[in-house]
C-alpha atoms as a PDB file:
ATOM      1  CA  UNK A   1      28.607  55.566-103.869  1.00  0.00           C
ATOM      2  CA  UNK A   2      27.070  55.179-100.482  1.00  0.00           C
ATOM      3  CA  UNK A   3      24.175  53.303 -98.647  1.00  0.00           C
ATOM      4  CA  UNK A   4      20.429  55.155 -98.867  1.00  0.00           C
ATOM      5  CA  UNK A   5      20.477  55.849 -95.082  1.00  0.00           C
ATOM      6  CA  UNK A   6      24.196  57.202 -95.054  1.00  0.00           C
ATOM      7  CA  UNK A   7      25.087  60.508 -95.107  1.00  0.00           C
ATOM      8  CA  UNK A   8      27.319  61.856 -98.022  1.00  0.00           C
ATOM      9  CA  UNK A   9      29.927  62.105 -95.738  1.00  0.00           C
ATOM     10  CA  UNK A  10      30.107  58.197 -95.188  1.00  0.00           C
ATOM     11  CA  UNK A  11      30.487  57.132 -98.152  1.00  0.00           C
ATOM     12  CA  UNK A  12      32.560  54.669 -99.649  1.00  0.00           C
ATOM     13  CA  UNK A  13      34.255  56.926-102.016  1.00  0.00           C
ATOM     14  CA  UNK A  14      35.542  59.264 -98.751  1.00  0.00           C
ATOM     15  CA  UNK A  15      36.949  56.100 -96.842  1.00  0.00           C
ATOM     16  CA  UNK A  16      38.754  55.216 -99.678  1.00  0.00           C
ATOM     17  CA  UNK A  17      36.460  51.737 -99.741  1.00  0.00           C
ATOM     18  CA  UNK A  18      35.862  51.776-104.024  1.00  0.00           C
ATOM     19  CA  UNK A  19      39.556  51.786-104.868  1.00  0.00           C
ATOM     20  CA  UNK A  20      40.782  48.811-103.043  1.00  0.00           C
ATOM     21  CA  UNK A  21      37.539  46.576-104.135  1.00  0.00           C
ATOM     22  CA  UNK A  22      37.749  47.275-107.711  1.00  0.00           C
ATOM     23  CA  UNK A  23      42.084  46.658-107.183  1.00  0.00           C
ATOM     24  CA  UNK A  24      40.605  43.130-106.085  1.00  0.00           C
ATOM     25  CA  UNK A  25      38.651  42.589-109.332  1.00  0.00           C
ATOM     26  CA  UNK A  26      41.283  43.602-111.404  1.00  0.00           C
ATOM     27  CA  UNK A  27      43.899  41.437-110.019  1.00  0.00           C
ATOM     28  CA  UNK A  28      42.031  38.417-110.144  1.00  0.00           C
ATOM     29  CA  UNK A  29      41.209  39.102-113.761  1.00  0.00           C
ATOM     30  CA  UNK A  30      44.866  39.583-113.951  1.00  0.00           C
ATOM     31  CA  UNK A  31      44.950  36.197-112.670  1.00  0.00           C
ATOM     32  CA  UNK A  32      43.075  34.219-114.462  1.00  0.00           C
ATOM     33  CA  UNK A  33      44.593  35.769-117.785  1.00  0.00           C
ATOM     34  CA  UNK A  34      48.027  34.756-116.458  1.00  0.00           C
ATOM     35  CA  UNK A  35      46.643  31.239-116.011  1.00  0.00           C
ATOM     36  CA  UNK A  36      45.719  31.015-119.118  1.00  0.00           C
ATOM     37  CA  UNK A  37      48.338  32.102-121.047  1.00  0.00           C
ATOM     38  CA  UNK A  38      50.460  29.521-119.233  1.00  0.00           C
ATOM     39  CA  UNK A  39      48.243  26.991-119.713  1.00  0.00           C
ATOM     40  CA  UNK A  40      48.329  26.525-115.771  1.00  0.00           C
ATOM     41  CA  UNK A  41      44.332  26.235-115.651  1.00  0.00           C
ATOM     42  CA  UNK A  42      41.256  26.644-117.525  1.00  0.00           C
ATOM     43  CA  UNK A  43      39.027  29.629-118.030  1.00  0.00           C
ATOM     44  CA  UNK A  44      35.927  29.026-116.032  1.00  0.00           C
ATOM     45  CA  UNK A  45      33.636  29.360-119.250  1.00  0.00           C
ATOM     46  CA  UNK A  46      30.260  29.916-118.241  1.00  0.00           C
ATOM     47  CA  UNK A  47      30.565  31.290-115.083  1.00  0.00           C
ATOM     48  CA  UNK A  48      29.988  34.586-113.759  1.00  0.00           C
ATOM     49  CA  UNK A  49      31.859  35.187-110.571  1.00  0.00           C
ATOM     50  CA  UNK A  50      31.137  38.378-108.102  1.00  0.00           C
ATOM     51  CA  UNK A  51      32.826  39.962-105.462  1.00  0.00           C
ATOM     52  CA  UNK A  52      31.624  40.780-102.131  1.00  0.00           C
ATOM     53  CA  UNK A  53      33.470  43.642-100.635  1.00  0.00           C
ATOM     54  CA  UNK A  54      31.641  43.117 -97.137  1.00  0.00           C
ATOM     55  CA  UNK A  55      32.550  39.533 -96.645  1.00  0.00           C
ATOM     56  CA  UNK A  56      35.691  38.905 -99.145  1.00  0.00           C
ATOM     57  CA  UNK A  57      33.802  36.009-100.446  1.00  0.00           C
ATOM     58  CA  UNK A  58      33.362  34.818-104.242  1.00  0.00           C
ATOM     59  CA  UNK A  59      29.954  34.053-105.802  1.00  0.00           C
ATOM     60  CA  UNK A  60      29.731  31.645-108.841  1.00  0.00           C
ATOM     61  CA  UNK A  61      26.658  31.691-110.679  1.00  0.00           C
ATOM     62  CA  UNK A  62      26.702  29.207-113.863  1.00  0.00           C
ATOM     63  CA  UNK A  63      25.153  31.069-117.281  1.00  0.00           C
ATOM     64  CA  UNK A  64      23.236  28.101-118.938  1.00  0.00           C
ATOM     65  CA  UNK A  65      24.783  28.004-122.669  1.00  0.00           C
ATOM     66  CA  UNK A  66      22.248  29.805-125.714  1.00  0.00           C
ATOM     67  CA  UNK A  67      21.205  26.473-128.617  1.00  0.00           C
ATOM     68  CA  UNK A  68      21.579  29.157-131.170  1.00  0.00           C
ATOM     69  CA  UNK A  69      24.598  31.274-129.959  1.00  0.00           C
ATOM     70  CA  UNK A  70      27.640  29.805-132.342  1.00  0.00           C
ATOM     71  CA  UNK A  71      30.201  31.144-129.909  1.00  0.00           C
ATOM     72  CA  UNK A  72      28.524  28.765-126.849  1.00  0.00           C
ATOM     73  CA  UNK A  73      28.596  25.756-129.007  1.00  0.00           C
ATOM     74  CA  UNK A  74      32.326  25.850-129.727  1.00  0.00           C
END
């Protein structure tokens, strides 16, 4: 993967940039399914949650719930 203007040369995947970001992801799922089992905290249902490599910051965007999805009304 690299930026548009960046050479192939630059790119993420030959700095070794894609590895440690996607490490991140992982452990934090990791995380949460630890929390969970232990009964430590909640799931954040209805939340998608991204990762900004860049800036090492979390974005939480809340999914409205679907009337007719059966899953979403439980």
């Amino acid at each position: 993967m690299h930026a548009l203007d960046a050479t192939p040369e630059a790119s993420c995947l030959s700095h070794g940039i894609l590895g440690p970001v996607v490490a991140i992801a992982g452990t934090y799922q990791a995380l949460l399914a630890i929390n969970f089992i232990t009964h430590r905290h909640a799931l954040p249902w209805g939340m998608l949650m991204q990762f900004c490599g860049r800036s090492l910051t979390w974005k939480h965007l809340r999914l409205p719930q679907a009337a007719d999805c059966p899953i979403c009304q439980e």
